[in-house]
N, C-alpha and C. Protein backbone atom coordinates (compact mmCIF):
# COMPACT_ATOMS: atom_id res chain seq x y z
N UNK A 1 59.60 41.63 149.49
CA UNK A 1 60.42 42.25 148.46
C UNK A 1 60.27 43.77 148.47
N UNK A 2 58.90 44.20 148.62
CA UNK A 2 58.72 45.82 148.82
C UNK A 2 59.29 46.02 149.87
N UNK A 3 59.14 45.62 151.37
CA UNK A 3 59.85 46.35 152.16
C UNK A 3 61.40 46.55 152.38
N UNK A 4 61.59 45.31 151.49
CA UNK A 4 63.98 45.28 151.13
C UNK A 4 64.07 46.83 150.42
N UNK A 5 63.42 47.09 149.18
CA UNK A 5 63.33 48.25 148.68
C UNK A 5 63.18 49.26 148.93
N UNK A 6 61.94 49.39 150.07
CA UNK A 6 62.01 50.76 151.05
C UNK A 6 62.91 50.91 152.20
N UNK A 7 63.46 49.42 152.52
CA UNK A 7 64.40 49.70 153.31
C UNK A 7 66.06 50.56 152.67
N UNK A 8 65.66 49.97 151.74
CA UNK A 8 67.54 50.47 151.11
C UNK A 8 66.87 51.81 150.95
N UNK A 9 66.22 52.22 150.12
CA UNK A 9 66.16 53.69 149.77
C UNK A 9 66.49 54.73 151.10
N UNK A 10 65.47 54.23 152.41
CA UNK A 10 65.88 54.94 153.75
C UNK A 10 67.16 54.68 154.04
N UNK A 11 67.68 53.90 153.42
CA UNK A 11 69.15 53.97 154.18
C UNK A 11 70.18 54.79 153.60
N UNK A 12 69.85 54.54 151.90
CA UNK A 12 70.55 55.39 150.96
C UNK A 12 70.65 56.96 151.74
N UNK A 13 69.31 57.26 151.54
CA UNK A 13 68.45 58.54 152.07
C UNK A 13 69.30 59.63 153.67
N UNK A 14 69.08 58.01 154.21
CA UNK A 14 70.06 58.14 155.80
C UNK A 14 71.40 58.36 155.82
N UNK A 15 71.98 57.61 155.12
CA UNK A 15 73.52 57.61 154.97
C UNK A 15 73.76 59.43 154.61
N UNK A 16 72.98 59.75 153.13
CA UNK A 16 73.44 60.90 153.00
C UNK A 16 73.26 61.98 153.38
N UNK A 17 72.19 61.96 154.53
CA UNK A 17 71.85 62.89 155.21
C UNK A 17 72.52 62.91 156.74
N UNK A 18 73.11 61.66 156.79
CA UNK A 18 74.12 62.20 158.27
C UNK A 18 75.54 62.39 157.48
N UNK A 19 75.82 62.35 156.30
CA UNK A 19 77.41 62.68 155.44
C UNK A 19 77.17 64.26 155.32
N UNK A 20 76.04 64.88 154.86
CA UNK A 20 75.42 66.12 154.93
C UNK A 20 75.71 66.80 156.59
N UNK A 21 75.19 65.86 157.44
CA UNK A 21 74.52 66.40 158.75
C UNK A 21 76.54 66.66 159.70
N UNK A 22 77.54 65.82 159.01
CA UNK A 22 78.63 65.70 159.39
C UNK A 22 79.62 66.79 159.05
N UNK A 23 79.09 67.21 158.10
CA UNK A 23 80.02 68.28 156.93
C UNK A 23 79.72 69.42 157.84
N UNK A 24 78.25 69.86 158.27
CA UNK A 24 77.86 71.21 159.15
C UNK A 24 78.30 71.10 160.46
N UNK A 25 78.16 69.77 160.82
CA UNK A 25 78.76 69.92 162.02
C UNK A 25 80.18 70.15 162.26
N UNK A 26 81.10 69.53 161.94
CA UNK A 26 82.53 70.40 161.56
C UNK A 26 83.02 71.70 161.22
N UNK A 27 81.99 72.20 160.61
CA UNK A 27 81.69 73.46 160.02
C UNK A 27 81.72 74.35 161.24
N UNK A 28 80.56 74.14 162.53
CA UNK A 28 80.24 74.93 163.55
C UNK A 28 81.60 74.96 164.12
N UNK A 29 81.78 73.60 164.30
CA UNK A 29 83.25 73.27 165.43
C UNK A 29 84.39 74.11 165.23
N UNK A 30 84.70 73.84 163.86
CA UNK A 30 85.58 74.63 163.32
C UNK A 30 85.73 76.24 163.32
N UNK A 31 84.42 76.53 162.85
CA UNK A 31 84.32 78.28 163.07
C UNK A 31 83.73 78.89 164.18
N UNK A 32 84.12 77.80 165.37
CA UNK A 32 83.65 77.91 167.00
C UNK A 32 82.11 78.91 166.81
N UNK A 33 81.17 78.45 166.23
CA UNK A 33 80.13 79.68 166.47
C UNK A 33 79.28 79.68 167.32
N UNK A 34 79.57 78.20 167.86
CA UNK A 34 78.82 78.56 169.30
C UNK A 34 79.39 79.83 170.58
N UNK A 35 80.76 79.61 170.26
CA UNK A 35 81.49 80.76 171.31
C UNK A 35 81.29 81.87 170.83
N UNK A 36 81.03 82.44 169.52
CA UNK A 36 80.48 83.72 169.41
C UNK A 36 79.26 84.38 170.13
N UNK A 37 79.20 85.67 170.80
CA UNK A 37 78.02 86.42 171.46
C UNK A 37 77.43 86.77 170.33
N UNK A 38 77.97 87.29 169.25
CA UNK A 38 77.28 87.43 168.14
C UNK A 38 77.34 86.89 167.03
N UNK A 39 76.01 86.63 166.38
CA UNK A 39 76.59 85.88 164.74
C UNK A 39 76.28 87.19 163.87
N UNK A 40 76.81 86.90 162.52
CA UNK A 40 76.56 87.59 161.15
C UNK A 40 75.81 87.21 160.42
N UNK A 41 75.49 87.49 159.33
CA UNK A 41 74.27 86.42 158.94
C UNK A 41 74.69 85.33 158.40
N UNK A 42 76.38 85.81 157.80
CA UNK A 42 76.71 83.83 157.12
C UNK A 42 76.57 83.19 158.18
N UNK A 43 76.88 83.74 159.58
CA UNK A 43 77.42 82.65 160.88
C UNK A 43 75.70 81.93 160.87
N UNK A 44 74.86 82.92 160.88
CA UNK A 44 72.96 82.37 160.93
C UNK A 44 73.26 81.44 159.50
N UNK A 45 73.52 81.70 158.62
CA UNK A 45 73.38 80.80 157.61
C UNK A 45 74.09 79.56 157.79
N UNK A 46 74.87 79.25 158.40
CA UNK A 46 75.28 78.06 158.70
C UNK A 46 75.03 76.79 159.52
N UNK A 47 74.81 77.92 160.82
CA UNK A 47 73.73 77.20 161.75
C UNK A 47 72.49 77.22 161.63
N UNK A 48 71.89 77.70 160.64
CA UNK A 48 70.42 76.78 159.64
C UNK A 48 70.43 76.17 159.22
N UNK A 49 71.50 75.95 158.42
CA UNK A 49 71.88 74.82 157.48
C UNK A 49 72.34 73.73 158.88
N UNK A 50 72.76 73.89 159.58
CA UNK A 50 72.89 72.90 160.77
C UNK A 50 72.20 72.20 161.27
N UNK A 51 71.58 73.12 161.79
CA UNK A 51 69.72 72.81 162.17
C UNK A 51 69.09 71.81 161.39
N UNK A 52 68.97 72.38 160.17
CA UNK A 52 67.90 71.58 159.35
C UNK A 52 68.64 70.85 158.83
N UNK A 53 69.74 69.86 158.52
CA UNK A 53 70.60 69.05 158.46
C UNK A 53 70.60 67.75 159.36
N UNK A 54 70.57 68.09 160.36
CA UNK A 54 70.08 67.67 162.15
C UNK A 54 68.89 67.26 162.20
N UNK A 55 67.92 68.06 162.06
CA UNK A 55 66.75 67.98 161.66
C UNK A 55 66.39 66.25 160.58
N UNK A 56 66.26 66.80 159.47
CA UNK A 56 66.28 65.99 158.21
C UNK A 56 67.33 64.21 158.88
N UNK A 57 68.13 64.46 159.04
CA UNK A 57 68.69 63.06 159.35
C UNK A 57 68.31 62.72 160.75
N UNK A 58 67.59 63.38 162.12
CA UNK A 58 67.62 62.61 162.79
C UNK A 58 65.85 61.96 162.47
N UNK A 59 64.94 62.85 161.83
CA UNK A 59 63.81 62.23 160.97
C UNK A 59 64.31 61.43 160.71
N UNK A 60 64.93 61.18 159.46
CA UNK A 60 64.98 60.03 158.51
C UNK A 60 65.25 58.62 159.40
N UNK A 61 65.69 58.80 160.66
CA UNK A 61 66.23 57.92 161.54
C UNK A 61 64.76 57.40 162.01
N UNK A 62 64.42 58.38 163.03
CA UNK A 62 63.43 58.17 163.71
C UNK A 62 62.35 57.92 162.96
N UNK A 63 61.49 58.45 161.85
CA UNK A 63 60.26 57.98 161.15
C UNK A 63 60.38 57.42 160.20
N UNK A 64 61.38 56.85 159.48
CA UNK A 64 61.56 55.81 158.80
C UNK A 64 62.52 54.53 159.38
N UNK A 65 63.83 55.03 159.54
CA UNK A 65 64.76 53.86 159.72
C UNK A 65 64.28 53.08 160.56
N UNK A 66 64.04 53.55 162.29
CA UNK A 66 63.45 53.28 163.33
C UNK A 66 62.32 52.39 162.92
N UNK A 67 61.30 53.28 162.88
CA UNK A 67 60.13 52.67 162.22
C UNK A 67 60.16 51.61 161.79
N UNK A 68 60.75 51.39 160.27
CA UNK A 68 60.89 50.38 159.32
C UNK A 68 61.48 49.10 160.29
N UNK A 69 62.39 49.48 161.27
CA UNK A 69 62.99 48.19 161.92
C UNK A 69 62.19 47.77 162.80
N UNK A 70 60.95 48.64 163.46
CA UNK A 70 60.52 47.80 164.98
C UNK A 70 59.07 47.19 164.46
N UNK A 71 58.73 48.01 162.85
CA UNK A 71 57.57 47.28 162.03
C UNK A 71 58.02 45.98 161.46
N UNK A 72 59.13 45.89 161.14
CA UNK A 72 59.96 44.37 161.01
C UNK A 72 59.94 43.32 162.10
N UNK A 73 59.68 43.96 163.47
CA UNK A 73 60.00 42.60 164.50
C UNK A 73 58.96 42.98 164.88
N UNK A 74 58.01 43.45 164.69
CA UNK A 74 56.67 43.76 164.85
C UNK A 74 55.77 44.11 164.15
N UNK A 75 54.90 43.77 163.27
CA UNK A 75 54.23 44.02 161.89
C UNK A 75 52.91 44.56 162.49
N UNK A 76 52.21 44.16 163.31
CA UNK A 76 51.16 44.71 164.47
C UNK A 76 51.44 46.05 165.08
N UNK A 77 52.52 46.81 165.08
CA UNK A 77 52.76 47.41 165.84
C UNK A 77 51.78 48.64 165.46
N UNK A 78 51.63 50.10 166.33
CA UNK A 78 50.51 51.17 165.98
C UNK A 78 50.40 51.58 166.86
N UNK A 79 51.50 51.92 167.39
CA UNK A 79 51.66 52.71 168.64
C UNK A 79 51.90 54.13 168.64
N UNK A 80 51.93 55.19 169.17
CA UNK A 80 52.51 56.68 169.62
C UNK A 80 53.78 56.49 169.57
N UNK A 81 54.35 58.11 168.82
CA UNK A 81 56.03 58.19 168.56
C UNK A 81 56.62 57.64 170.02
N UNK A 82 56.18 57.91 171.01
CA UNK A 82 56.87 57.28 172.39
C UNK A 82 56.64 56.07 172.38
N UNK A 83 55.42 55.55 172.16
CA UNK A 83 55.90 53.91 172.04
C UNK A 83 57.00 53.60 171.14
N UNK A 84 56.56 53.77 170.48
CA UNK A 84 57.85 53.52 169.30
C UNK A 84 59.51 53.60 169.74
N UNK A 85 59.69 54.69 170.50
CA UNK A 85 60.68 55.16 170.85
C UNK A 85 61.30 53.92 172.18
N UNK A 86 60.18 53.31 173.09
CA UNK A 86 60.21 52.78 173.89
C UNK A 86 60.55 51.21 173.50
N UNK A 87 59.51 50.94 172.30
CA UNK A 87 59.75 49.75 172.33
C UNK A 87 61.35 49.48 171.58
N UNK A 88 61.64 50.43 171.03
CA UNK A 88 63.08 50.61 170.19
C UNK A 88 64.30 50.35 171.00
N UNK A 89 64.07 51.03 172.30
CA UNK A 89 64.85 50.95 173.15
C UNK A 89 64.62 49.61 174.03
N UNK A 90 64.03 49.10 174.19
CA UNK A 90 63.73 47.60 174.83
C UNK A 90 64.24 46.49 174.11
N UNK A 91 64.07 47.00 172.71
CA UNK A 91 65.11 45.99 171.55
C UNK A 91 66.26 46.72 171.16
N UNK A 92 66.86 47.16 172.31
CA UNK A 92 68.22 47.44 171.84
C UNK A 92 68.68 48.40 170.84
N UNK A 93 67.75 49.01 169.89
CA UNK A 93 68.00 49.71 168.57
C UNK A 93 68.53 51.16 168.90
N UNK A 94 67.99 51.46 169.99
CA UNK A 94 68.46 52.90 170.56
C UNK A 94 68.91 53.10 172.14
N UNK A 95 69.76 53.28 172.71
CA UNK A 95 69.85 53.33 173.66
C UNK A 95 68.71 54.16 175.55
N UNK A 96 68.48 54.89 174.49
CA UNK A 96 67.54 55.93 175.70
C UNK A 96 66.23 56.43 174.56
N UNK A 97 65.05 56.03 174.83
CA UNK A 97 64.27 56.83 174.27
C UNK A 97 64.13 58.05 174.80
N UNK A 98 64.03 58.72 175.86
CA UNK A 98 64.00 60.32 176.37
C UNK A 98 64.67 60.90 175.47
N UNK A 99 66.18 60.81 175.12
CA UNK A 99 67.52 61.32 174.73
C UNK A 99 66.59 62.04 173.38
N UNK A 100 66.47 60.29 172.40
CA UNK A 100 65.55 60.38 170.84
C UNK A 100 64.12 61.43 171.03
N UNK A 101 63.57 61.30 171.79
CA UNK A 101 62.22 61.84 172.26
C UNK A 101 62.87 63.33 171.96
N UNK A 102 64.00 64.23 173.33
CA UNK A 102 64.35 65.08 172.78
C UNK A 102 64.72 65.59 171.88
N UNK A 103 65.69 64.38 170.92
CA UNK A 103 66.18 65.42 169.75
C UNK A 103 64.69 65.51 168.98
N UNK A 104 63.56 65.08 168.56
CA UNK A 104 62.43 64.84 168.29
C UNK A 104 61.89 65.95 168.43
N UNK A 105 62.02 66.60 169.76
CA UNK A 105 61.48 67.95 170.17
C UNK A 105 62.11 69.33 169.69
N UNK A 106 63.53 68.97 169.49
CA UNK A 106 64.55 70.04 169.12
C UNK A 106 64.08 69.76 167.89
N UNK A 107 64.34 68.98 167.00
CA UNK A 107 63.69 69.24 165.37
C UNK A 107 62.73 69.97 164.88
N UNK A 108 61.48 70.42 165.99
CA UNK A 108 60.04 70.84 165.93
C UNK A 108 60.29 71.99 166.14
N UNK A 109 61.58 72.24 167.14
CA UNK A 109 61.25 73.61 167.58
C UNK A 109 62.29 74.39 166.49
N UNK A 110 63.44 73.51 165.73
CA UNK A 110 64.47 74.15 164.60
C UNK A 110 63.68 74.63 163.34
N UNK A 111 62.66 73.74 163.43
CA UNK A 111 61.39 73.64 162.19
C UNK A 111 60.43 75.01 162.43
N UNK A 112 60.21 75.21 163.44
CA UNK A 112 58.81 75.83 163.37
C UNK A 112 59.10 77.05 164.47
N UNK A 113 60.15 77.84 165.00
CA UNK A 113 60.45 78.47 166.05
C UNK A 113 61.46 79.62 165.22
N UNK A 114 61.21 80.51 164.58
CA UNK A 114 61.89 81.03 163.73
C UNK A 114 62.65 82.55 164.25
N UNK A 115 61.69 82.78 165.37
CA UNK A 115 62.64 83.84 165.89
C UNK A 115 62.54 83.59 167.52
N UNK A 116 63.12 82.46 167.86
CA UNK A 116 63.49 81.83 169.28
C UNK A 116 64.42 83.02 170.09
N UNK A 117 64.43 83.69 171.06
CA UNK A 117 64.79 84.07 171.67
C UNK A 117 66.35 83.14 172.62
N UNK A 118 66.26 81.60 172.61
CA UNK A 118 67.13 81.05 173.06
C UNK A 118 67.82 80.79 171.55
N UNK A 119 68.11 81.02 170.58
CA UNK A 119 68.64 80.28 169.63
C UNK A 119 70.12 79.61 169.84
N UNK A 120 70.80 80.51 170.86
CA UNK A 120 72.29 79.70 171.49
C UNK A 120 72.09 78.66 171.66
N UNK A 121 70.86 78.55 173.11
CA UNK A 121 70.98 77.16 173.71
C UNK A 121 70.64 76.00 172.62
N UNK A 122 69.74 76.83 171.76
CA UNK A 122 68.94 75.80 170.80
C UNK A 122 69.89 75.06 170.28
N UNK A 123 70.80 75.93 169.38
CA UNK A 123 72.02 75.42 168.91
C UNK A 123 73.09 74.52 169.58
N UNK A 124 73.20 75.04 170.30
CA UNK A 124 74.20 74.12 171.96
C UNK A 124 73.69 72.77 171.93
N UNK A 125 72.56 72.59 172.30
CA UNK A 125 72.06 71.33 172.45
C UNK A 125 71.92 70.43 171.24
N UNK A 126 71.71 70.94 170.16
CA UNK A 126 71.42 70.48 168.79
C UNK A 126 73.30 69.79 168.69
N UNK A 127 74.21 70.74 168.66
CA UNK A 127 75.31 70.51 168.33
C UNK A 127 76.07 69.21 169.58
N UNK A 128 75.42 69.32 170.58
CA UNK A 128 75.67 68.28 171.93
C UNK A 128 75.15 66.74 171.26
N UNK A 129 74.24 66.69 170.97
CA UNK A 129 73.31 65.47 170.69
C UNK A 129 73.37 65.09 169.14
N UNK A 130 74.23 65.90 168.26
CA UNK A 130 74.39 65.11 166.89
C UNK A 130 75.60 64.59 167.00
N UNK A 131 76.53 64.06 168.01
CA UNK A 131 77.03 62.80 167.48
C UNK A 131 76.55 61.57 167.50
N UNK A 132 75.11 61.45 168.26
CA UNK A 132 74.05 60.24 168.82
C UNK A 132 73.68 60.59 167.24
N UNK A 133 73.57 60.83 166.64
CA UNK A 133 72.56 60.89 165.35
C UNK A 133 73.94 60.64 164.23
N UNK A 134 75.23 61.20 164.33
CA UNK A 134 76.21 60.36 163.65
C UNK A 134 76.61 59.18 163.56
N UNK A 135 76.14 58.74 164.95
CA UNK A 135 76.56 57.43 165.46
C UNK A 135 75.38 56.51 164.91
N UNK A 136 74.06 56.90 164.05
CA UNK A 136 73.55 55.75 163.54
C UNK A 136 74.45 55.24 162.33
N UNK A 137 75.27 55.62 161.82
CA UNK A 137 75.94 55.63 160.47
C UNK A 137 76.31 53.80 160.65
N UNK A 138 76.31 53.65 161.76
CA UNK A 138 77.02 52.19 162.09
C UNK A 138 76.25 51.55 162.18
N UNK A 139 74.94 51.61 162.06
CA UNK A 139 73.65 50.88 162.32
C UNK A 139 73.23 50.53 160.77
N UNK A 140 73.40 51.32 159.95
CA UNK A 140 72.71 51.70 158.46
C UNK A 140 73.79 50.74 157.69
């Protein structure tokens, strides 16, 4: 009965953080700011809010949703985020753990990398790999 309950809340949680994570991403597309050489600071303010949008929902995926499902067909489980990632992908739940592994890595570095010298690519790639993180919406 507790874990039906923590499951809905992560999903609640999930849902509105890729409806959030969907709104910024349109946002970029729309005001092409990846093709800009330069941003302004709203253009930085947006693609933070991107970032950590990205961020926040592909977490909620990976250390809860994820989680919560491979501790369900596995109650033993107590493995490393790569196991996790591995065994996820062996049951079908994710297609490529590397892919998840990376966005995993891009979250750390959106989180904690504050004056990145690549922030384009950072962004590029972030904006490449959140429709894999839109696309849990169909899972939830």
């Amino acid at each position: 009965m507790v874990q039906q309950s923590i499951t809905k809340s992560i999903k609640t949680d999930l849902k509105n953080a890729i409806i959030h994570l969907d709104f910024s991403y349109k946002k970029v597309g729309r005001l092409k700011l990846l093709e800009k050489a330069n941003w302004a600071e709203e253009d930085l303010e947006v693609l933070e809010s991107f970032s950590s949008r990205f961020a926040r929902a592909s977490d909620l995926y990976l250390s809860q949703y994820l989680r919560t499902l491979v501790l369900q067909k596995d109650p033993g489980f107590r493995g490393t985020f790569i196991d996790l990632l591995n065994l996820a992908e062996k049951g079908d739940l994710i297609d490529s753990a590397s892919t998840w592994f990376r966005m995993r890595a891009l979250r750390n570095i959106a989180a904690h990398d504050y004056f990145s010298s690549n922030l384009k690519d950072l962004y590029q790639e972030i904006y490449l790999l959140t429709p894999l993180v839109l696309g849990v919406s169909k899972q939830v």
